[in-house]
C-alpha atoms as a PDB file:
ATOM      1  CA  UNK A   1     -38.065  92.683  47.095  1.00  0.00           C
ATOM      2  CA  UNK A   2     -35.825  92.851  44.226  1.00  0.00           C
ATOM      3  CA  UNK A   3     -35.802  96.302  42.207  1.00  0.00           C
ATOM      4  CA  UNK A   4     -34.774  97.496  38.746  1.00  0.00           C
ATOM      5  CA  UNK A   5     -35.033 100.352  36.696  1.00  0.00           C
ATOM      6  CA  UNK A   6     -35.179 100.704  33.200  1.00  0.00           C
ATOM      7  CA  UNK A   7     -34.600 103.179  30.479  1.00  0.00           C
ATOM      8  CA  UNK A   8     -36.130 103.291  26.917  1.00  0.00           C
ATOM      9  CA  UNK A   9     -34.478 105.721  24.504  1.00  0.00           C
ATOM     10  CA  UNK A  10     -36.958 105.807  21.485  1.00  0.00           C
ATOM     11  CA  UNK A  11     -35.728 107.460  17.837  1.00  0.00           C
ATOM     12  CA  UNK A  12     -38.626 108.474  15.897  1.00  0.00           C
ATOM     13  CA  UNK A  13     -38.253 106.143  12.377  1.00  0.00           C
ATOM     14  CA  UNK A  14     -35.664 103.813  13.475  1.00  0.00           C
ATOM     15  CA  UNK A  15     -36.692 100.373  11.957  1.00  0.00           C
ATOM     16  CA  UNK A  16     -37.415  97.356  14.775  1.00  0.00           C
ATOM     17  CA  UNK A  17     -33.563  95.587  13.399  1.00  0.00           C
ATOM     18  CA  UNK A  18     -32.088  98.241  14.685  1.00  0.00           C
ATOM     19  CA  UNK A  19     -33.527  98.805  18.234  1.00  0.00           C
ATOM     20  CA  UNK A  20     -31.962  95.550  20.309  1.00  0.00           C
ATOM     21  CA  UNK A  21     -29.390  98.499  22.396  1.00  0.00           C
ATOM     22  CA  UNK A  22     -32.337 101.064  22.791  1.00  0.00           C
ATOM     23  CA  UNK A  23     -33.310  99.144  26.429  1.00  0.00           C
ATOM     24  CA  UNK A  24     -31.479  99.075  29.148  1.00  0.00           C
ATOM     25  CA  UNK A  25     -32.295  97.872  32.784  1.00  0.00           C
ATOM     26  CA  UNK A  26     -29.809  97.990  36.328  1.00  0.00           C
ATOM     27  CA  UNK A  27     -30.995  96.797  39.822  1.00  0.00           C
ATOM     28  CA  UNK A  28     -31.367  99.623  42.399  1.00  0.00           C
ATOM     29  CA  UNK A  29     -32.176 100.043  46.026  1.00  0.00           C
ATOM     30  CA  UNK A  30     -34.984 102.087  47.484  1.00  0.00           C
ATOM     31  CA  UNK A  31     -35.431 102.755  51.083  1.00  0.00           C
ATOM     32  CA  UNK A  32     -37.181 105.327  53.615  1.00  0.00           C
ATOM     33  CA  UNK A  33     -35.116 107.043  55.640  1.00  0.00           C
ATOM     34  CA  UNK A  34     -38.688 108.258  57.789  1.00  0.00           C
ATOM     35  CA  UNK A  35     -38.510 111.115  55.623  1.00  0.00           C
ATOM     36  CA  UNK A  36     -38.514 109.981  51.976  1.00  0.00           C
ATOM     37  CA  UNK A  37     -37.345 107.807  49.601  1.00  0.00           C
ATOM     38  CA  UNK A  38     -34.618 107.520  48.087  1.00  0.00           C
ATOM     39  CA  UNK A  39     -33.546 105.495  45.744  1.00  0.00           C
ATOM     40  CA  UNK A  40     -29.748 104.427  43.924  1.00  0.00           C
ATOM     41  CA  UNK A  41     -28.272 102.338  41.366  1.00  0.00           C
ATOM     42  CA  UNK A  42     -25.630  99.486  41.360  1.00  0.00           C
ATOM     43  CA  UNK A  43     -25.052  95.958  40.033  1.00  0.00           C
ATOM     44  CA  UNK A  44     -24.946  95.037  36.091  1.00  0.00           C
ATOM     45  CA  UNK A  45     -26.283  97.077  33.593  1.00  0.00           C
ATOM     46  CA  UNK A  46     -28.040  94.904  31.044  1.00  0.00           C
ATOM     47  CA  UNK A  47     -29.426  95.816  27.194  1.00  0.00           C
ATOM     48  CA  UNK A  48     -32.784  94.620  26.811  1.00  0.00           C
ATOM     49  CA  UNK A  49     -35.771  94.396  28.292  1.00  0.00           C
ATOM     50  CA  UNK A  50     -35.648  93.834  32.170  1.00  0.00           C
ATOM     51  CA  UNK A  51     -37.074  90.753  32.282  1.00  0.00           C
ATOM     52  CA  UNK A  52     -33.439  89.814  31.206  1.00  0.00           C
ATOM     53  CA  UNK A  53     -32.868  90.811  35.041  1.00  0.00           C
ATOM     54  CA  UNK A  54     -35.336  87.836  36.280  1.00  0.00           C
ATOM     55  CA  UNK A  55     -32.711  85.111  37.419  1.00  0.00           C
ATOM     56  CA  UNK A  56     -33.855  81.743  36.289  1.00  0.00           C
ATOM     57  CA  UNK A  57     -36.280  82.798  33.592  1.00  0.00           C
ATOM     58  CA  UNK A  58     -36.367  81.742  30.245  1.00  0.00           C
ATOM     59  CA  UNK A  59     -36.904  85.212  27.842  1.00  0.00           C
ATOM     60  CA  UNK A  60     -37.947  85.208  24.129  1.00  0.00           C
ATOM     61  CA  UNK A  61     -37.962  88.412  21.837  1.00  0.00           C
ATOM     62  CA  UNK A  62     -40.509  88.047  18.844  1.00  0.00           C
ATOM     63  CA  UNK A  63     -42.452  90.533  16.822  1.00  0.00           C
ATOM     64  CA  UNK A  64     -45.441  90.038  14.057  1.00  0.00           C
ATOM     65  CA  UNK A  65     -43.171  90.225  10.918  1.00  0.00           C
ATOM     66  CA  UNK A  66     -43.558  93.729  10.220  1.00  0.00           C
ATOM     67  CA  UNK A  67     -42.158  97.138  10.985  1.00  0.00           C
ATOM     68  CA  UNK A  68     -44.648  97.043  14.217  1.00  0.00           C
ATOM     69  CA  UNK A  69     -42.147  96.620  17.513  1.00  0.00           C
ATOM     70  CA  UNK A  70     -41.490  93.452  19.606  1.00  0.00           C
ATOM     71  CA  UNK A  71     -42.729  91.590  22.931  1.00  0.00           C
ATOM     72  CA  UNK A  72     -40.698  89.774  25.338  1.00  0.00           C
ATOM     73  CA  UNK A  73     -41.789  86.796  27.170  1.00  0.00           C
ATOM     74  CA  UNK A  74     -40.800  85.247  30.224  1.00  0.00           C
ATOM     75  CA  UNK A  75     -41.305  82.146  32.541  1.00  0.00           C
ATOM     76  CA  UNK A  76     -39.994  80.528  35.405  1.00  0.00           C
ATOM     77  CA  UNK A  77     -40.640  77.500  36.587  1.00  0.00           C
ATOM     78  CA  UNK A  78     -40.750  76.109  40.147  1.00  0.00           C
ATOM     79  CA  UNK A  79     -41.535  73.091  42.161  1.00  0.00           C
ATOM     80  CA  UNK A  80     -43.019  70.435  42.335  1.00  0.00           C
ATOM     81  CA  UNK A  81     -44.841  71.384  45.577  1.00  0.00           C
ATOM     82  CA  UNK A  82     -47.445  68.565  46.427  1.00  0.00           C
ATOM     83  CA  UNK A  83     -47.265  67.344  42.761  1.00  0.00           C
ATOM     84  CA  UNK A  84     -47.463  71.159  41.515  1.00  0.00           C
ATOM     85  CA  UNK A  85     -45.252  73.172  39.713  1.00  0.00           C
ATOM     86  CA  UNK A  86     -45.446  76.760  39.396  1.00  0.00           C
ATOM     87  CA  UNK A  87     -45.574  78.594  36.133  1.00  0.00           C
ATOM     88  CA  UNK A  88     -44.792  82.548  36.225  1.00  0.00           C
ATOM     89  CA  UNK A  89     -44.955  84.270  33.021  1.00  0.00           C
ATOM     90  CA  UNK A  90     -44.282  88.111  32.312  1.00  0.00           C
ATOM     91  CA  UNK A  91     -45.244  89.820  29.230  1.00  0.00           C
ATOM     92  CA  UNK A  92     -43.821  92.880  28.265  1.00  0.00           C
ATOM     93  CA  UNK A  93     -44.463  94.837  25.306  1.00  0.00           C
ATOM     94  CA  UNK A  94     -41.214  96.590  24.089  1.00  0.00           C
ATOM     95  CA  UNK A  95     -42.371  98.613  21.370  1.00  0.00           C
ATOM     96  CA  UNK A  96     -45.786  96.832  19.785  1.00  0.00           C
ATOM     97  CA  UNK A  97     -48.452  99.407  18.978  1.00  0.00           C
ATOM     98  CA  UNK A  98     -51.196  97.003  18.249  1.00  0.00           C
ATOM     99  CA  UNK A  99     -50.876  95.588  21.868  1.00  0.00           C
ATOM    100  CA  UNK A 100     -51.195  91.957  23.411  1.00  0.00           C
ATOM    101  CA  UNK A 101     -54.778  90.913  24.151  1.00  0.00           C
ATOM    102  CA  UNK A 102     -54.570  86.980  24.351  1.00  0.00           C
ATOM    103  CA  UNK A 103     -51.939  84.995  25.899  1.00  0.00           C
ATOM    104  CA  UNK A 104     -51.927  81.191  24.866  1.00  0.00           C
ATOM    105  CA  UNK A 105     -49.745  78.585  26.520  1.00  0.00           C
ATOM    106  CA  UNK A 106     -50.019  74.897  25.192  1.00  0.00           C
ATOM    107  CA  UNK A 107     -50.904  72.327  27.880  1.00  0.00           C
ATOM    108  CA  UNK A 108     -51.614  68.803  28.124  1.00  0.00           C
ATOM    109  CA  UNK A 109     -55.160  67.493  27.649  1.00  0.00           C
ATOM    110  CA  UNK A 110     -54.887  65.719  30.614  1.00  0.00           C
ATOM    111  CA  UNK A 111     -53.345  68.181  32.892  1.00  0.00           C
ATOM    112  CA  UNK A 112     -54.521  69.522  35.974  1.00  0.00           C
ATOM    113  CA  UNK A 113     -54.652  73.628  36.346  1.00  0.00           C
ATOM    114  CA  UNK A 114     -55.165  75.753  39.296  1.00  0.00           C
ATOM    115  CA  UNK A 115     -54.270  78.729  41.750  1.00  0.00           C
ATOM    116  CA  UNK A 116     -54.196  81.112  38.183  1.00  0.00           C
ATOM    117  CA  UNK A 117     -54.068  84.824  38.795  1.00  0.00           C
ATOM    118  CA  UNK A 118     -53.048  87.615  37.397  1.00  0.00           C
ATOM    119  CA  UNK A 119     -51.490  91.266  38.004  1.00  0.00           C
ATOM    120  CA  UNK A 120     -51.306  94.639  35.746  1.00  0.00           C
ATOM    121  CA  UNK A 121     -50.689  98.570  37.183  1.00  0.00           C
ATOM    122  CA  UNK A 122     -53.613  99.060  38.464  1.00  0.00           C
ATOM    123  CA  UNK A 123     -55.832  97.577  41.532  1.00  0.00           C
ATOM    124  CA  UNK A 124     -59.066  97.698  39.047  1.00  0.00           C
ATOM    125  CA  UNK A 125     -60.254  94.075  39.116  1.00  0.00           C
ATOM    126  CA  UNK A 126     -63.040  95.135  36.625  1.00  0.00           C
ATOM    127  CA  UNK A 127     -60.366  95.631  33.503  1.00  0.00           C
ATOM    128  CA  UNK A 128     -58.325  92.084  34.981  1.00  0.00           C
ATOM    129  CA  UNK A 129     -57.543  89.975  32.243  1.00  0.00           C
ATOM    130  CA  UNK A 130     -59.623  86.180  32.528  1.00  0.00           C
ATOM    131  CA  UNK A 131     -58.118  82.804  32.704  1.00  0.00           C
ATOM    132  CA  UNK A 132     -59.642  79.690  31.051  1.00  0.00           C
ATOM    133  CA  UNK A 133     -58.713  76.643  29.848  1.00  0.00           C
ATOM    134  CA  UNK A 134     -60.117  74.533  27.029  1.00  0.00           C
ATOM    135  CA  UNK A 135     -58.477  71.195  26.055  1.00  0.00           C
ATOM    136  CA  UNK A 136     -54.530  71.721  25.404  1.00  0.00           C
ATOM    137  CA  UNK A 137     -54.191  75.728  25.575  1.00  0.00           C
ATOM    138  CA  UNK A 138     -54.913  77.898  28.760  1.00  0.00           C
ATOM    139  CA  UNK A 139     -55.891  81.543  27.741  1.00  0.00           C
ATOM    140  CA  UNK A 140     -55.612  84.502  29.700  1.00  0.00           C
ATOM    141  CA  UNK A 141     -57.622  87.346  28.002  1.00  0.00           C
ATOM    142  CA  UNK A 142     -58.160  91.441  27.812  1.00  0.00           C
ATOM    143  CA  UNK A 143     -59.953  92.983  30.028  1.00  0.00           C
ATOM    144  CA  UNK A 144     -61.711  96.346  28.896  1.00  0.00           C
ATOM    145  CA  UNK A 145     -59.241  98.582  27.301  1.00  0.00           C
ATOM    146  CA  UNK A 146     -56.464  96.566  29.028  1.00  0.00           C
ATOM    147  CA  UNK A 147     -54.402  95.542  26.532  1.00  0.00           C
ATOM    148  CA  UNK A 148     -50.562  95.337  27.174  1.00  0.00           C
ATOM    149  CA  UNK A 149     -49.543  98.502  25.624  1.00  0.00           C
ATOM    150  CA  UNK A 150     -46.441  99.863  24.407  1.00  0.00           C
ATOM    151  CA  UNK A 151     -43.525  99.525  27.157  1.00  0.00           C
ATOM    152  CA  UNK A 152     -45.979  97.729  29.330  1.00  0.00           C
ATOM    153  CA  UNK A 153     -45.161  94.550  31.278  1.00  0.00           C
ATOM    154  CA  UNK A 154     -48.302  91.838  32.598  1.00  0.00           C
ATOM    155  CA  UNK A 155     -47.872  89.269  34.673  1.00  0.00           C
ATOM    156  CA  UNK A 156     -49.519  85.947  34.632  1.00  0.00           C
ATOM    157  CA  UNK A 157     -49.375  82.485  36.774  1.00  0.00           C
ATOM    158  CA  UNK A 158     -50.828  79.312  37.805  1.00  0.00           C
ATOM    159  CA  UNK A 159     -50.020  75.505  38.801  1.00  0.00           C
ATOM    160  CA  UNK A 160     -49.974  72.557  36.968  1.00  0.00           C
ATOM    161  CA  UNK A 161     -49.566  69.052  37.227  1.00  0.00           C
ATOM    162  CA  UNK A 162     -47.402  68.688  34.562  1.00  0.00           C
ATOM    163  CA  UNK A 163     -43.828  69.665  34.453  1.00  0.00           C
ATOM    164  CA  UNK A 164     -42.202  72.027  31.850  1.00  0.00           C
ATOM    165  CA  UNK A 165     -40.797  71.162  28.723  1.00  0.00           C
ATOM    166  CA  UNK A 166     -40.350  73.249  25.638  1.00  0.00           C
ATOM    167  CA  UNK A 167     -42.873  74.527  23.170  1.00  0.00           C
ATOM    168  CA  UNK A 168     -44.433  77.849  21.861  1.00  0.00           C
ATOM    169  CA  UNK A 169     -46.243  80.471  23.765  1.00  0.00           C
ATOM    170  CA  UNK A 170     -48.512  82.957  21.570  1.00  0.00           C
ATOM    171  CA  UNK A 171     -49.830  87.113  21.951  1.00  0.00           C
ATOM    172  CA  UNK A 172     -52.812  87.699  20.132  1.00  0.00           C
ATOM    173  CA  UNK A 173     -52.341  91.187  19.014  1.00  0.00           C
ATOM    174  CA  UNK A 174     -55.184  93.312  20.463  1.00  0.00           C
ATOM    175  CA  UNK A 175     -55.816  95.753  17.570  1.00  0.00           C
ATOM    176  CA  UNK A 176     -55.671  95.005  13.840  1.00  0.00           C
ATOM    177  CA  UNK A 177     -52.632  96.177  11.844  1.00  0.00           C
ATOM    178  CA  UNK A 178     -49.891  95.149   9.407  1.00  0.00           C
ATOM    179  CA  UNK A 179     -47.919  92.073  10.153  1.00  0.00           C
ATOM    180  CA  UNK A 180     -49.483  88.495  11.818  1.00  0.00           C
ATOM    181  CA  UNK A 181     -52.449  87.980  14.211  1.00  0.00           C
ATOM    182  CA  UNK A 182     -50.211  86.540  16.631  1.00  0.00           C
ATOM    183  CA  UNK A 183     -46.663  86.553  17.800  1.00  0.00           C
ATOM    184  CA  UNK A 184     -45.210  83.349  19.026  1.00  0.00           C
ATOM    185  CA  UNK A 185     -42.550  82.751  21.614  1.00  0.00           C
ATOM    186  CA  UNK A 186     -40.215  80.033  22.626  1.00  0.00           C
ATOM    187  CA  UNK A 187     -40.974  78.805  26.037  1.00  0.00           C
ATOM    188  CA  UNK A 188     -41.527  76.514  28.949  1.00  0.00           C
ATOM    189  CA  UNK A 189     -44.939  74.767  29.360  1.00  0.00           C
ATOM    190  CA  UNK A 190     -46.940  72.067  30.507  1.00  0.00           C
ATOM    191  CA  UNK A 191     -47.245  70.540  26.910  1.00  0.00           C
ATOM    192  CA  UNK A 192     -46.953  67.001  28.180  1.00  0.00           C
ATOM    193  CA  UNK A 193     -44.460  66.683  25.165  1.00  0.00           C
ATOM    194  CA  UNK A 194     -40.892  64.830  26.087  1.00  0.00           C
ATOM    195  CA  UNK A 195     -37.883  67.798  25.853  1.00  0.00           C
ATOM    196  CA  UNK A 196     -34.230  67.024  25.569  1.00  0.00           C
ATOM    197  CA  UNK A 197     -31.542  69.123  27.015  1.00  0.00           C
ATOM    198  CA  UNK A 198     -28.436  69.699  26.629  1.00  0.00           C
ATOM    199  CA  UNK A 199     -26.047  70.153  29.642  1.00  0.00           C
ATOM    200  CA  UNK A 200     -21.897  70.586  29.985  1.00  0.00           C
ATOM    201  CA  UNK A 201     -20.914  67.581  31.994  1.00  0.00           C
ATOM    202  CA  UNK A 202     -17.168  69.352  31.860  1.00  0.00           C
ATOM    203  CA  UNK A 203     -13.907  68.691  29.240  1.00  0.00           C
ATOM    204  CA  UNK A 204     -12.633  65.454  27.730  1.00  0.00           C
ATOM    205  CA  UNK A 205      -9.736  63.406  28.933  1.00  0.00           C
ATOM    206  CA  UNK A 206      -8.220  63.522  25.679  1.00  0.00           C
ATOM    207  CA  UNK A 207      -8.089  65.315  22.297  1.00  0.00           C
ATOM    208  CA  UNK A 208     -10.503  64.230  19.642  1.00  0.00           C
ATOM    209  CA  UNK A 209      -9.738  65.184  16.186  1.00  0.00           C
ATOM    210  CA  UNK A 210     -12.340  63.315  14.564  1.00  0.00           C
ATOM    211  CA  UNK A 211     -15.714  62.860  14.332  1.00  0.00           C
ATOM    212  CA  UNK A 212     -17.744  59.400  14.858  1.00  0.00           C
ATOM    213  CA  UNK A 213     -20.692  57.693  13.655  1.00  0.00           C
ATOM    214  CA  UNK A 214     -22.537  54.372  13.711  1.00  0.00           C
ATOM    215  CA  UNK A 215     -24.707  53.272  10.785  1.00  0.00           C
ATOM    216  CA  UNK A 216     -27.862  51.443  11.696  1.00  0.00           C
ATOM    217  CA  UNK A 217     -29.274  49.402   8.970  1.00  0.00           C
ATOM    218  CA  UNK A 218     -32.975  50.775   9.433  1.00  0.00           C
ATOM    219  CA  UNK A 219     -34.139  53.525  11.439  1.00  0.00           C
END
């Protein structure tokens, strides 16, 4: 597999604006020499949280509007595999002392969802966090005393039969506090809901020094 490591400098007071260089993450190699480990650095050192290492994800930082640390978010999407796609999400709590206990993720009503699982730090499948799905939003919820806590990172999947288009992804906070109930994330998800992109198809033939448009006489 792929590895990285990660370093958190924390400074007792500093305010949440001021923490997006307190994270950094690098890729390293580990390997047993039939002695013991041992482990070294290389590649590209990136600020952040290391999900900024996962190629092909999409990542969101968000916190609850108060003093109370951040969450990242991630998800990539593959497929289709027999009319599947495959939805991996991460959740990593940066700095949040109130924790994530609910994970949300819009889908369509008419969607089919299977294959969902889930994986923490621990092999305890008593404190696993439980999938359901009711109408347009899947849930994956808390198990005992599991919340994702402070510099913590969760991950989630399953398939759908839907493909991925944008919309917003939500973290219950586990614990009250100051600041919102939830924290919410741009994303990809099964929504159902039409997405438009926009891709570089490469430079112009010519110089444009004006702008164009075309008047329609109703909408």
């Amino acid at each position: 597999g792929n590895f990285f490591g990660q370093v958190h400098l924390v400074i007792q007071g500093e305010p949440v604006q001021n923490r997006g260089n307190n994270i950094m993450s690098r890729p390293c190699t580990i390997a047993w020499d039939g002695t013991r480990w041992n482990a070294s650095i290389g590649g590209t050192a990136l600020e952040g949280s290391v999900l900024n290492q996962w190629s092909g994800a999409t990542v969101d930082v968000a916190g609850n509007g108060q003093d109370d640390g951040r969450f990242a978010v991630g998800v990539k999407v593959t497929g289709p595999v027999g009319g599947l796609w495959h939805y991996e999400f991460a959740v990593h709590n940066l700095d949040n002392s109130r924790g994530g206990g609910v994970l949300r993720i819009p889908v369509d009503p008419g969607a089919t969802v299977t294959n969902a699982g889930f994986r923490d730090l621990d092999v305890d499948p008593i404190n696993d966090w439980t999938f359901a799905r009711i109408g347009n939003e899947i849930t994956f919820s808390a198990g005992a005393q599991n919340a994702v806590e402070w510099n913590t990172l969760y991950n989630f999947w399953f398939d759908c039969s839907v493909a991925p288009s944008f919309g917003i992804v939500t973290v219950d906070q586990a614990r009250p506090g100051p600041g919102g109930l939830g924290i919410a994330f741009n994303s990809e998800v099964p929504s159902g809901i039409p997405s438009a992109r926009v891709q570089s198809v490469g430079g112009s033939c010519g110089e444009c020094a004006n702008s164009f448009y075309e008047l329609f006489p109703s909408s």
